[in-house]
Protein backbone atom coordinates (compact mmCIF):
# COMPACT_ATOMS: atom_id res chain seq x y z
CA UNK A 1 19.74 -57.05 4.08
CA UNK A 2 23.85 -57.11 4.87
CA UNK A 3 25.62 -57.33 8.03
CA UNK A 4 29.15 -56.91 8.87
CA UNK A 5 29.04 -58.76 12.24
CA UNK A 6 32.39 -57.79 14.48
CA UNK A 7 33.35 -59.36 17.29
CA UNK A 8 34.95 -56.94 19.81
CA UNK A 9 36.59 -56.70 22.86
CA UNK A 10 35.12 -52.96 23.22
CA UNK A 11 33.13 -50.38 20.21
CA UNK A 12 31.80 -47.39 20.04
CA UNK A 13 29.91 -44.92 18.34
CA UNK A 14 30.49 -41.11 18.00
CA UNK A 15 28.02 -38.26 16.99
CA UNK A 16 29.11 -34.56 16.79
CA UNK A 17 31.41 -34.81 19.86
CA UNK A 18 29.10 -37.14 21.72
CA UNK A 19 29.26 -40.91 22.17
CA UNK A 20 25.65 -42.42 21.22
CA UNK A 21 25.93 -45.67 21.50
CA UNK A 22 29.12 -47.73 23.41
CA UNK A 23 29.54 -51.68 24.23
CA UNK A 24 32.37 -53.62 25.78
CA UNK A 25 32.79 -57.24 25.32
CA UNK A 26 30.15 -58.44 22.36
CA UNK A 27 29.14 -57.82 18.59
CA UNK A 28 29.71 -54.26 16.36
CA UNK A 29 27.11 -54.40 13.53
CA UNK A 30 27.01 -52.64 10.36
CA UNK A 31 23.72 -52.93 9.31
CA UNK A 32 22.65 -52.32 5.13
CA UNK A 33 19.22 -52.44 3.78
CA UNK A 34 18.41 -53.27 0.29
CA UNK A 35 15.17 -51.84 -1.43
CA UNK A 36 13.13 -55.19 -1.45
CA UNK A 37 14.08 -55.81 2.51
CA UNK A 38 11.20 -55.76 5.09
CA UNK A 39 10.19 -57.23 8.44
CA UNK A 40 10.97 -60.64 7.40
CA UNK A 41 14.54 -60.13 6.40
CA UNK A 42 15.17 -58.39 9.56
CA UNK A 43 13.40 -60.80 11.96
CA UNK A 44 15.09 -63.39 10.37
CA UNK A 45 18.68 -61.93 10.52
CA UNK A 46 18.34 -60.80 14.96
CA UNK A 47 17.42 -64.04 15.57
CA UNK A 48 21.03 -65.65 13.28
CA UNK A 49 22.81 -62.26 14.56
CA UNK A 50 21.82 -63.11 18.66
CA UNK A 51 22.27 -67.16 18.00
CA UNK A 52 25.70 -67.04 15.94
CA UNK A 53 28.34 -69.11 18.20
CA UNK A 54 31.12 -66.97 16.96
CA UNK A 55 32.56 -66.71 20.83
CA UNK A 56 34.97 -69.12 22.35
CA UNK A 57 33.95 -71.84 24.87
CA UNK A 58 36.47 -73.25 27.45
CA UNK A 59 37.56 -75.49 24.86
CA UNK A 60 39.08 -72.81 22.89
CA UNK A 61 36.31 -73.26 20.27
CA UNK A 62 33.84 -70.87 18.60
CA UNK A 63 30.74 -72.45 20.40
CA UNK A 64 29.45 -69.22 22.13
CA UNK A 65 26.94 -66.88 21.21
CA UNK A 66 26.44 -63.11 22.10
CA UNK A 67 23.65 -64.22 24.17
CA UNK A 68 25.26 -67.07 25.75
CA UNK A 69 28.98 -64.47 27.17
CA UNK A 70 25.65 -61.90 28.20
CA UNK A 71 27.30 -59.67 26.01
CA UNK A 72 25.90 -56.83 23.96
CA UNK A 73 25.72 -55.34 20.22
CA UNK A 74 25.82 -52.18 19.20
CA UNK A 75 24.06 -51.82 15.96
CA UNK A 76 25.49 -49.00 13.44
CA UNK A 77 23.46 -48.14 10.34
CA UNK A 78 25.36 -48.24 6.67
CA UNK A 79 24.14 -47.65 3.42
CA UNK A 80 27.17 -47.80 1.71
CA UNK A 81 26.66 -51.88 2.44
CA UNK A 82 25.10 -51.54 -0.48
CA UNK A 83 27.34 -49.90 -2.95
CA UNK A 84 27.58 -50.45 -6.65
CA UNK A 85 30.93 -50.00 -7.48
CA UNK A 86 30.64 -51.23 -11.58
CA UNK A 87 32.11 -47.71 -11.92
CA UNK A 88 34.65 -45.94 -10.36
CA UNK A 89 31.99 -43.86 -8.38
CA UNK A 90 30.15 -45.94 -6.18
CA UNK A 91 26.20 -45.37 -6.87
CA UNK A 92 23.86 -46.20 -3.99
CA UNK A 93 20.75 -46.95 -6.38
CA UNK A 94 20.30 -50.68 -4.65
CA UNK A 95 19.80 -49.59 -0.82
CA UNK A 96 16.20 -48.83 0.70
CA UNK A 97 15.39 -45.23 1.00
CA UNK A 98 16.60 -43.49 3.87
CA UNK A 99 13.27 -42.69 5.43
CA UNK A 100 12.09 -46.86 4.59
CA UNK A 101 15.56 -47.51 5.98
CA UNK A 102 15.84 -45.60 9.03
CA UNK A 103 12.02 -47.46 10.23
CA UNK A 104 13.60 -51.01 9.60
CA UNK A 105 16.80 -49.95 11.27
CA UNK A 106 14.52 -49.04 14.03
CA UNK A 107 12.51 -52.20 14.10
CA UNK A 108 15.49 -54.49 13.40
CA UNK A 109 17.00 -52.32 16.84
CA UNK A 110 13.82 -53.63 18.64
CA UNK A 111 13.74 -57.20 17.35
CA UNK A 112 17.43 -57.59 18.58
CA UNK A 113 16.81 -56.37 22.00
CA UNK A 114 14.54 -58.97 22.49
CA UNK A 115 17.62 -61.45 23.04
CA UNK A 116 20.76 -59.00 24.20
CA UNK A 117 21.22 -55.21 25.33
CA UNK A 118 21.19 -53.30 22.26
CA UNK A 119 23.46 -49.82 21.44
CA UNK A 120 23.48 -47.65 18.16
CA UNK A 121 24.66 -45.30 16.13
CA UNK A 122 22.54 -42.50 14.15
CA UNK A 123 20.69 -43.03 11.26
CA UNK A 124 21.82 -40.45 8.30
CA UNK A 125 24.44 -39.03 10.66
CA UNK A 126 28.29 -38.39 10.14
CA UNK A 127 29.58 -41.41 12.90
CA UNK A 128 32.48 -42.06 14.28
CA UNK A 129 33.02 -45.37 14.80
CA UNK A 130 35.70 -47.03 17.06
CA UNK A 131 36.36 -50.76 17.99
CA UNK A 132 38.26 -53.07 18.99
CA UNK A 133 38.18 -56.12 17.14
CA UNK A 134 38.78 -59.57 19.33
CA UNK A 135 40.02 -62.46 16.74
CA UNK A 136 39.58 -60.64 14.53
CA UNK A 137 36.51 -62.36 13.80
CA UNK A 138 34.38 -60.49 10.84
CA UNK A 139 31.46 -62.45 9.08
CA UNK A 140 29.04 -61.17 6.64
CA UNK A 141 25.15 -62.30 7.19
CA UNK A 142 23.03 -62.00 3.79
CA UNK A 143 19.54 -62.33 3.61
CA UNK A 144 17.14 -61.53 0.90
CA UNK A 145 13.39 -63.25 0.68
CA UNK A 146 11.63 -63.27 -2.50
């Protein structure tokens, strides 16, 4: 399981014309599943995702999490995390199948909205996705369990 983790002043998320998912001050998520990933990988990863003190204190320092600034995330689903690009063609043979996927997208939703307020985008739809990054401040979270 990947996660581009974003921290933004404001994001939002855009579906035929129609904003499904919007957040101001917190964490924009894209969120890749690999074909091995489960429940574990994804209860593992909201718990690092709502504790990660990427947010400044009053010291100036990253010492805050999402959870701590009662900010939000808005979690946007993205297969492409998990791109093989060996050729020039990027093949998508390594990420979960969408209908696998689109259940632990679901569940890993749920699991994160048991620490913050949680927005999304669409799973399998054409998204629009707007932000605006504060830093910018972009890590990648990894997890895979054998």
């Amino acid at each position: 399981m990947k996660l581009v983790v974003q921290r933004v002043t404001s994001a939002s998320v855009e579906v035929d014309n129609e904003i499904t998912g919007e957040i101001e001050e917190g964490l924009m998520v894209l969120v890749g599943f690999g074909e091995n990933d489960s429940t574990k990988e994804a209860d593992y990863l909201a718990r690092k995702l709502a504790k990660l003190r990427i947010f400044e204190d009053e010291n100036g320092r990253m010492n805050k999490s999402v959870m701590d600034i009662n900010g939000k995330l808005l979690l946007v689903p993205q297969f492409t995390l998990y791109a093989y690009t060996k050729k020039n063609r990027p093949s998508f043979h390594k990420a979960l199948a969408p209908d696998k996927a689109t259940e632990l997208f679901d569940y890993f939703a749920d699991k994160c909205s048991e620490f913050v307020n949680v927005e999304t985008g669409v799973f399998g739809a054409f998204m629009k996705v707007k932000l605006l990054n504060n830093g910018p401040v972009t890590i990648l979270l990894e997890k895979e369990f054998e």
